[in-house]
Protein backbone atom coordinates (compact mmCIF):
# COMPACT_ATOMS: atom_id res chain seq x y z
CA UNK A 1 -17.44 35.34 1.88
CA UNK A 2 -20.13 33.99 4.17
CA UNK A 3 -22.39 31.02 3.01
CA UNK A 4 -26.30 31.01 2.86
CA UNK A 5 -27.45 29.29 5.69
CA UNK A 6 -30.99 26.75 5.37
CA UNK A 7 -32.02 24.68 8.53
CA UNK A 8 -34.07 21.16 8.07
CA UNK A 9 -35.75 18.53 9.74
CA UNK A 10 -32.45 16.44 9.91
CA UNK A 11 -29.80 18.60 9.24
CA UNK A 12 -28.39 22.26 8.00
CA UNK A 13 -27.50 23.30 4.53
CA UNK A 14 -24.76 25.42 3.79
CA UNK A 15 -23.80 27.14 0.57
CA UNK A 16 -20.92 29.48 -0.63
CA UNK A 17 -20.98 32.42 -3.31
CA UNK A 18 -18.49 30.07 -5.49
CA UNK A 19 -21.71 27.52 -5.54
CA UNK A 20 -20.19 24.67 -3.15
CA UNK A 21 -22.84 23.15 -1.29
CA UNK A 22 -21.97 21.40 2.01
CA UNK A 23 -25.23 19.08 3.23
CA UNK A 24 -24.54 18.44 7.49
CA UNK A 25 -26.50 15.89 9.54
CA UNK A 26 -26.73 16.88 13.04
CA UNK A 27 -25.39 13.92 13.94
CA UNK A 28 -22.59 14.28 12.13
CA UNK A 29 -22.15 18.20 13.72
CA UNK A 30 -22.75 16.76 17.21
CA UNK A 31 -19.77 14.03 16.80
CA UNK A 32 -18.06 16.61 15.53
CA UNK A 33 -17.89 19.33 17.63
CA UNK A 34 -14.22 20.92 17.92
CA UNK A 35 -15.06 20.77 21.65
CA UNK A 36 -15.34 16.66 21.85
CA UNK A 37 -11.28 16.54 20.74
CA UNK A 38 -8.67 16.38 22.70
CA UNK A 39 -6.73 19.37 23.00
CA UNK A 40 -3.44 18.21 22.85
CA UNK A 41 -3.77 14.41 21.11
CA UNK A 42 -5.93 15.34 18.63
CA UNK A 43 -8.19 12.06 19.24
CA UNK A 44 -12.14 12.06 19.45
CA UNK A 45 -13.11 11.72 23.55
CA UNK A 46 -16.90 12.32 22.92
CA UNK A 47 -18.90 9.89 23.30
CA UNK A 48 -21.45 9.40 20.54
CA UNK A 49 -23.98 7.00 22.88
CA UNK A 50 -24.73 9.83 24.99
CA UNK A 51 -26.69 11.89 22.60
CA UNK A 52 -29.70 10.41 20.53
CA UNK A 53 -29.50 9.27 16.85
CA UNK A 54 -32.04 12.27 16.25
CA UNK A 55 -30.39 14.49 17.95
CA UNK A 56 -31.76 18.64 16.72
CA UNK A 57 -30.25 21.54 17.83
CA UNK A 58 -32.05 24.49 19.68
CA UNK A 59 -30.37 27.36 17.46
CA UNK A 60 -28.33 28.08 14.74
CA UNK A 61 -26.57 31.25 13.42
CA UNK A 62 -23.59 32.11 11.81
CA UNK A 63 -20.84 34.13 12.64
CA UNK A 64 -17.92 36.04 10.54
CA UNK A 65 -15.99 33.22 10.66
CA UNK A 66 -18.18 30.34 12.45
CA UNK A 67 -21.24 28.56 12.10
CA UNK A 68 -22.50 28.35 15.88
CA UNK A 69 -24.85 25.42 16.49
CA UNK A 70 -26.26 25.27 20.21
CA UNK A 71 -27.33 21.81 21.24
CA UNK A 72 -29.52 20.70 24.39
CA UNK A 73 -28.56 21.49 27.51
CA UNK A 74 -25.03 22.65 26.16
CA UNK A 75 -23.97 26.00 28.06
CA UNK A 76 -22.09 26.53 24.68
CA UNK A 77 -22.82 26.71 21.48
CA UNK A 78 -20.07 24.32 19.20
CA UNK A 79 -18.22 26.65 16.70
CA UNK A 80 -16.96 24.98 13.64
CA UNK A 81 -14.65 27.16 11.51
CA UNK A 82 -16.17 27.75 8.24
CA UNK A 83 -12.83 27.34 6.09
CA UNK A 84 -12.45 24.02 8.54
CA UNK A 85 -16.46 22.89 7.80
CA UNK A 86 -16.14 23.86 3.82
CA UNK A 87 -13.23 21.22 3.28
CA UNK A 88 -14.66 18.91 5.59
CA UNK A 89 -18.24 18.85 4.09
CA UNK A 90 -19.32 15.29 4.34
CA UNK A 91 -18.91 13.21 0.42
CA UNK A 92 -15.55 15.38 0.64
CA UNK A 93 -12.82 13.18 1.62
CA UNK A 94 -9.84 14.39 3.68
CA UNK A 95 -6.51 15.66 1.23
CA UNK A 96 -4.11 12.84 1.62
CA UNK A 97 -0.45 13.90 0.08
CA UNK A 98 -0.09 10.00 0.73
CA UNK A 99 -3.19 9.23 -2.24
CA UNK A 100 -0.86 9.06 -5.47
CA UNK A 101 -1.94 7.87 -8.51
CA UNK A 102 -0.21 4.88 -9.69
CA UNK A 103 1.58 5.13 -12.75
CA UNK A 104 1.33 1.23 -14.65
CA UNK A 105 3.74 0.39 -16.45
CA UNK A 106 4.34 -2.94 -18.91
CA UNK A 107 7.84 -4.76 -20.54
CA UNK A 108 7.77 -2.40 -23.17
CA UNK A 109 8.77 0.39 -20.88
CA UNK A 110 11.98 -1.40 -19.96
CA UNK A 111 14.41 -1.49 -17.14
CA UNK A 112 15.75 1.71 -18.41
CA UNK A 113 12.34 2.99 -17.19
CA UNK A 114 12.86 2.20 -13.65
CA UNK A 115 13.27 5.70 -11.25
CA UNK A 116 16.42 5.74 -9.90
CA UNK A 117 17.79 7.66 -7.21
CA UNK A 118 21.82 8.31 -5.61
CA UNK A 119 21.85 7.05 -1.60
CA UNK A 120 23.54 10.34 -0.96
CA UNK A 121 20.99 12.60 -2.71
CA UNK A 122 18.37 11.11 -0.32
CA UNK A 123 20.19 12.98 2.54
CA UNK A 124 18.05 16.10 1.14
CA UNK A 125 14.55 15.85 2.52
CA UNK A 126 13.32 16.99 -0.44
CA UNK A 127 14.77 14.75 -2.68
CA UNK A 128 13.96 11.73 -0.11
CA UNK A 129 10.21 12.95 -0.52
CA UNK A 130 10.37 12.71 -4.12
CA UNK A 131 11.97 9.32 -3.73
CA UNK A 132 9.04 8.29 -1.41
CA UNK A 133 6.34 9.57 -3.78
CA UNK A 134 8.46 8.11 -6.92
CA UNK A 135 8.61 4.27 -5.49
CA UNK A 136 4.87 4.57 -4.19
CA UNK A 137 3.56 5.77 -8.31
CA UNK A 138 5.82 3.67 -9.54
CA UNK A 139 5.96 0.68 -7.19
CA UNK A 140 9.29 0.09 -7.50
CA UNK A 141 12.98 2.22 -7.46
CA UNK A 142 16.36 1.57 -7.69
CA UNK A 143 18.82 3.22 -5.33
CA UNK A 144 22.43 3.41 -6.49
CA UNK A 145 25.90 4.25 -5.26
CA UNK A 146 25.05 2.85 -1.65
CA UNK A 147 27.82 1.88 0.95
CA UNK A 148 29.25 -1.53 0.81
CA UNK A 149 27.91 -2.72 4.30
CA UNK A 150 24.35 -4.45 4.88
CA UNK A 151 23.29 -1.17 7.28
CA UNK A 152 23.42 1.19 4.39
CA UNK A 153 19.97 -0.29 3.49
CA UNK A 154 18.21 -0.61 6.67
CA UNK A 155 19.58 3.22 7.62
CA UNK A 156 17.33 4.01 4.64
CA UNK A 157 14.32 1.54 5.59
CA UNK A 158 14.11 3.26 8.88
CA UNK A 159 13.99 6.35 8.04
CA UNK A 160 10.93 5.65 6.34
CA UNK A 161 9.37 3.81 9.20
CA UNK A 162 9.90 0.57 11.70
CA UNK A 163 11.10 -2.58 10.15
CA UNK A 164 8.62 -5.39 9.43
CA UNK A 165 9.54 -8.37 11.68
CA UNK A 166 8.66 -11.81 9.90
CA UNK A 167 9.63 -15.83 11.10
CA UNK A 168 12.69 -14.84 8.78
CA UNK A 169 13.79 -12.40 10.87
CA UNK A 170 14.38 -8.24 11.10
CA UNK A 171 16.42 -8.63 8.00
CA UNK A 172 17.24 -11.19 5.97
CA UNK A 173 20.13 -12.02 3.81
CA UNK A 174 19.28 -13.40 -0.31
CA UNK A 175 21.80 -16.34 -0.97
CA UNK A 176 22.20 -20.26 -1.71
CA UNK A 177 22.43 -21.82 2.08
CA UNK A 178 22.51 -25.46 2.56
CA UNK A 179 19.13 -26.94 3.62
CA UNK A 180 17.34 -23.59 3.25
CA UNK A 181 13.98 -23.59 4.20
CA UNK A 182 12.97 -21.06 1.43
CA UNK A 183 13.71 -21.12 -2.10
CA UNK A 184 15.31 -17.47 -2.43
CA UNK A 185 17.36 -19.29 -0.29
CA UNK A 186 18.84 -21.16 -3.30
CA UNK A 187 20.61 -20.74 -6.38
CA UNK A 188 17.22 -22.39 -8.52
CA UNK A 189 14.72 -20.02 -10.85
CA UNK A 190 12.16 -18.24 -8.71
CA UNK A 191 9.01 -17.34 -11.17
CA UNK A 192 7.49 -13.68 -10.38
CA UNK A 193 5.72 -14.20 -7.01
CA UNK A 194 4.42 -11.83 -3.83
CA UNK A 195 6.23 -12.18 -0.12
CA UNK A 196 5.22 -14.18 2.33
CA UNK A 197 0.74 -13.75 1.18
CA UNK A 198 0.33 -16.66 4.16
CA UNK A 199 0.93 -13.66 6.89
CA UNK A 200 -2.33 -12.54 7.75
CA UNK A 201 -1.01 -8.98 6.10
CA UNK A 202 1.76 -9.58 3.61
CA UNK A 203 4.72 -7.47 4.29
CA UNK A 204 4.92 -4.16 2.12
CA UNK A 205 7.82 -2.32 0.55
CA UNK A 206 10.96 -4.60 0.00
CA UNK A 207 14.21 -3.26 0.26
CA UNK A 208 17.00 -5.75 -1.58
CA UNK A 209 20.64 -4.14 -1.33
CA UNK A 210 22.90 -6.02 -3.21
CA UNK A 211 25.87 -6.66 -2.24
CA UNK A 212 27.71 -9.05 -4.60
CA UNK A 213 26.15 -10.24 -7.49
CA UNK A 214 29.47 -11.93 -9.57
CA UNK A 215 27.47 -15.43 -10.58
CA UNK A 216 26.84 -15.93 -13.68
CA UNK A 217 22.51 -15.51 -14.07
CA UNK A 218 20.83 -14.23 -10.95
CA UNK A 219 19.38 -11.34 -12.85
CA UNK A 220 15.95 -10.01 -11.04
CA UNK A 221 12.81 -9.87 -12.63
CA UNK A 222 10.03 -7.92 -12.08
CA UNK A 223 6.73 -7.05 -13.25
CA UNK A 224 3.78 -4.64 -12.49
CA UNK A 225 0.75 -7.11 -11.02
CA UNK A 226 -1.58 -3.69 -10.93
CA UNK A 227 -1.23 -3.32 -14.71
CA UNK A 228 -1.54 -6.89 -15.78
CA UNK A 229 -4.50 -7.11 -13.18
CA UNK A 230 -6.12 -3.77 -14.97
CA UNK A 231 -5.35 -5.41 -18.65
CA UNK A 232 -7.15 -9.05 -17.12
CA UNK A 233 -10.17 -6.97 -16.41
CA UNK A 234 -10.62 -5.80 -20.01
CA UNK A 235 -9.50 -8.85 -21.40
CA UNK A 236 -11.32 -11.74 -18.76
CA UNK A 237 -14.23 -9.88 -16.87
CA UNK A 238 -15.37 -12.88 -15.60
CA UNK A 239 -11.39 -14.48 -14.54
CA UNK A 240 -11.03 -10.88 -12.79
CA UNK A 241 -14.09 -11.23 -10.86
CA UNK A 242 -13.69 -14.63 -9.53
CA UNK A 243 -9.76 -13.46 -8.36
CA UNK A 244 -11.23 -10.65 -6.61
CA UNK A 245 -14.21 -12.23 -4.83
CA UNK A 246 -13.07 -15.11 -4.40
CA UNK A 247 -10.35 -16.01 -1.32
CA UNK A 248 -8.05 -18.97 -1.61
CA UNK A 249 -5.13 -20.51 1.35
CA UNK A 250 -1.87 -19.83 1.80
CA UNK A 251 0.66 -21.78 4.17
CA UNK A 252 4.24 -21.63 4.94
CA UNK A 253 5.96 -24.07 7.27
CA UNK A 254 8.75 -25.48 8.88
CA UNK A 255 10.04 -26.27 12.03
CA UNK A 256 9.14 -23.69 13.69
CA UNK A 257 6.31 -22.26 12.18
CA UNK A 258 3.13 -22.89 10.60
CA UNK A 259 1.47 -19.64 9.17
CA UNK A 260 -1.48 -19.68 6.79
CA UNK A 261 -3.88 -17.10 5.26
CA UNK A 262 -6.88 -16.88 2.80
CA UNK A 263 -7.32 -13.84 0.72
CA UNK A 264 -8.50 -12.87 -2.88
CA UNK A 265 -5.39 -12.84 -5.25
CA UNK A 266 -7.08 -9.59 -6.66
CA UNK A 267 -7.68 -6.82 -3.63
CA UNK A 268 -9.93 -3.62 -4.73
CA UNK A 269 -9.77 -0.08 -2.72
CA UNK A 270 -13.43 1.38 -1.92
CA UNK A 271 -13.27 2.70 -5.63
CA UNK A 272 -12.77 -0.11 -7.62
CA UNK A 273 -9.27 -0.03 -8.27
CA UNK A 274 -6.52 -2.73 -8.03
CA UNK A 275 -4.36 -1.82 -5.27
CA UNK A 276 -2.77 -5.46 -4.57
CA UNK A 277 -2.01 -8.62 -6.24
CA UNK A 278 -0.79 -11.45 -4.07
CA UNK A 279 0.75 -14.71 -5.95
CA UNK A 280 2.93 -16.91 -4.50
CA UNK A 281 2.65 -20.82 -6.40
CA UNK A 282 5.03 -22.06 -3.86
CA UNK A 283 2.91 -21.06 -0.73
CA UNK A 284 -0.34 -21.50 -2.31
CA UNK A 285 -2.11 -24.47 -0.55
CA UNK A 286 -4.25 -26.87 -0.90
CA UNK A 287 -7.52 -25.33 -3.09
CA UNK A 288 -10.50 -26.15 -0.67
CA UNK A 289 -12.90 -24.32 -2.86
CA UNK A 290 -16.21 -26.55 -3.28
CA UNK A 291 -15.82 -28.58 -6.79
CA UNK A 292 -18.54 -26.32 -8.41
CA UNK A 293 -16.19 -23.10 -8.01
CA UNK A 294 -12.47 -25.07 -9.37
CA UNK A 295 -13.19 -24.89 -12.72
CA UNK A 296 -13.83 -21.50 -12.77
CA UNK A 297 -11.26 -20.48 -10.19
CA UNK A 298 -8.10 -22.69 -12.14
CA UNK A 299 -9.52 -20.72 -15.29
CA UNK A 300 -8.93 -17.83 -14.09
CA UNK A 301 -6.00 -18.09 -11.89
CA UNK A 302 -4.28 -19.79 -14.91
CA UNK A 303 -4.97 -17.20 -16.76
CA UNK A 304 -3.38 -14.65 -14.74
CA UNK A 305 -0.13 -16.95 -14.14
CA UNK A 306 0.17 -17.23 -17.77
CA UNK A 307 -0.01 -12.79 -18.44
CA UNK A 308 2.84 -12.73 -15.26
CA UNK A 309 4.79 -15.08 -16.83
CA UNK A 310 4.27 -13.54 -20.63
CA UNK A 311 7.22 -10.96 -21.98
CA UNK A 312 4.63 -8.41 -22.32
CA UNK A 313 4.97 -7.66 -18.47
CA UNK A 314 8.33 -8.69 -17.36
CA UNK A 315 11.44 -6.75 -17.00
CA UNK A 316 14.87 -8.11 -16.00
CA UNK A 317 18.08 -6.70 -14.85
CA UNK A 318 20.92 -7.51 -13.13
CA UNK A 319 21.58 -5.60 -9.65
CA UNK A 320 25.00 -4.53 -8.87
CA UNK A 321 26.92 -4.12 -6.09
CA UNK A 322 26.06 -0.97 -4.05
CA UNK A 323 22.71 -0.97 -5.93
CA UNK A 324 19.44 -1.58 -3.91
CA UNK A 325 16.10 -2.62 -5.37
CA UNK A 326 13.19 -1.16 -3.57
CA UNK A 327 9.35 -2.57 -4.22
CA UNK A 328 5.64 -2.81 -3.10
CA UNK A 329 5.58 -6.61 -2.73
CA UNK A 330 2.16 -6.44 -3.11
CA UNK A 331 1.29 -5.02 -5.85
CA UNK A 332 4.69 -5.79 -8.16
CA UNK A 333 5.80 -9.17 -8.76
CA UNK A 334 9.09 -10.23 -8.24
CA UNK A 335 11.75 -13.13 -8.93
CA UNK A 336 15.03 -14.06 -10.18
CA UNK A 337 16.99 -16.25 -12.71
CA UNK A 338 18.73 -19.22 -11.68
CA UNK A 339 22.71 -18.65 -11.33
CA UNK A 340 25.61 -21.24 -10.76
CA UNK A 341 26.94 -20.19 -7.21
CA UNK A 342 29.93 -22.11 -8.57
CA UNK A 343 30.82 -18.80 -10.41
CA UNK A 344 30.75 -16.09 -8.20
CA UNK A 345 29.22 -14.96 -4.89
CA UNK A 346 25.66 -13.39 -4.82
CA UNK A 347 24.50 -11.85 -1.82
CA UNK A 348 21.70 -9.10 -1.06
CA UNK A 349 20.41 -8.24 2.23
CA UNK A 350 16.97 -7.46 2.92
CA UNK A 351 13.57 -6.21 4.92
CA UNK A 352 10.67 -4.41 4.96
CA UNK A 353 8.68 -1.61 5.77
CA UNK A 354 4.79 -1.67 5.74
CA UNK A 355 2.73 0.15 3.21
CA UNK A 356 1.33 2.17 6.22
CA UNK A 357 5.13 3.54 7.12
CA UNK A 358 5.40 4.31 3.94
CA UNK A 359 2.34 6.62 3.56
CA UNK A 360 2.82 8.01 6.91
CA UNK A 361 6.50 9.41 5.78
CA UNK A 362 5.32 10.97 2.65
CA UNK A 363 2.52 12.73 4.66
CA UNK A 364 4.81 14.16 7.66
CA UNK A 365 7.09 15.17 4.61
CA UNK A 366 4.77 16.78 2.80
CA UNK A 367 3.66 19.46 5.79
């Protein structure tokens, strides 16, 4: 059914029988005309600075299926499908398939809690899709039953998207080396922690396949950094404030490379809600805040060690061969319990795929 039409000083009014009331700036219609896309890429090619800020159109009508708005000096009158202009109304965002809620979870939901999926199963789109959408709620998966060679995981990370390439490397491989220049790369305790928050953009999903894991220890921890994060806001208004606002350094080095970042350890989306937590105590550097701000800061950041390193978060199991952990590394903590590499070999292979990739798969999937 058509909508009531009402024209303004600054823009048009539309409203439908079902009472939805779409409010368009000419502006907005002008940089929006169907016309100023390209046909086959999709991408904007009109340009906005060629048209005034103030920009009113000589007519207006609407059509059975179009609202028609003829601008100055345009042989043609830009036709906007009214289906197309109703679900695009501006303060209506676009439907993502990719925008899942995130399901928190806490210790007392247990390993046994943790989705997990067979490696062959995800040969069926449809059951890779609801692997996708289950590790992005979630934040982290288990898949079982993989093939005993290190491809069997990056087949899977790349059908998802392209590998993250880091100074470790396309892929990586999790054991005790002599002289390592990274602690996984030892058989010590590694408390709960995010990848690698000195790259300008920490890396996203983490895909560990295990491949032997006979030592005695070396179970992997994990915990869910959105829900304690969510919990510190009730609890510590003020701690979560200061972790959110305020940014703090990060460096890794070696030989070869000296990387360093600042960011908050708390990062809000555009509505308020936690959608990364980035702690690393080994790569944190130097505090530089002024002395005013360390009191506060150490409060809180204290605080929040002390809730990641409480039993009320954690969760710990031991990966088996031909299992493979997959995470977001930043927004679930992870580590591991020390292990005596005198007792056994313990060896997973890993890399990553961006957060991006990830979204990008569920929404081609989901067409």
């Amino acid at each position: 059914m058509q909508p009531t039409l009402t024209v303004g000083a600054t823009r048009l009014d539309l409203r439908w029988p079902d009472g939805i009331t779409g409010n368009y700036p000419f502006i907005w219609l002008r940089d929006t005309d169907p016309s100023g896309f390209h046909p086959k890429t999709g991408e904007r090619v009109f340009e906005l600075t060629s048209v005034p800020l103030d920009i009113v159109p000589t007519a207006v009508a609407l059509s059975d299926e179009h609202l028609l708005v003829t601008w100055p000096g345009a042989a043609e009158p830009s036709a906007f499908d009214l289906e197309w202009i109703k679900a695009h109304r501006p303060g209506q965002r676009r439907e993502d398939p990719a925008d899942l809620p995130f399901q928190l979870w806490r210790a007392a939901d247990g390993a046994a809690g943790v989705p997990r999926f067979e490696a062959d199963d995800l040969d069926d789109p449809a059951e890779f899709l609801r692997w996708l959408k289950a590790t992005k709620q979630y934040g982290l998966s288990i898949v079982q039953g993989m093939a005993d060679m290190t491809a069997a995981g990056t087949d899977i990370a790349r059908r998802v998207g392209h590998l993250r390439e880091t100074n470790f490397g396309l892929t990586f491989e999790v054991m005790s080396k002599p002289d390592p220049n990274n602690l996984a790369y030892t058989s010590d305790a590694l408390p709960l922690h995010t990848d690698l928050p000195n790259q300008e953009l920490p890396p996203g999903f983490q895909f560990l396949h295990c491949l032997a894991n006979e030592a005695e220890g070396g179970g992997s921890t994990f915990c869910d950094a959105r829900a304690v994060a969510e919990d510190l806001r009730a609890l510590d208004p003020e701690a979560f404030e200061v972790l959110s606002t305020v940014a703090v350094p990060f460096r890794f080095q070696d030989g070869t490379a000296d990387l360093r970042s600042r960011k908050t350890m708390i990062v809000l989306d555009d509505q308020g809600r936690v959608v990364e937590v980035c702690i690393n105590a080994h790569i944190a550097d130097i505090v530089d805040l002024p002395a005013d701000q360390m009191e506060a800061f150490y409060r809180a950041y204290r605080q929040l060690m002390m809730m990641t390193r409480g039993a009320d978060y954690t969760i710990s199991l031991k990966l088996q061969a031909g299992e493979m952990v997959v995470f977001n590394n930043r927004a679930v903590l992870h580590g591991r319990e020390a292990f005596d590499p005198q007792t056994g070999r313990r060896h997973l292979h890993g890399c990553y795929v961006d957060r991006g990739e990830w979204d990008s798969r569920i929404r081609v999937m989901s067409r």
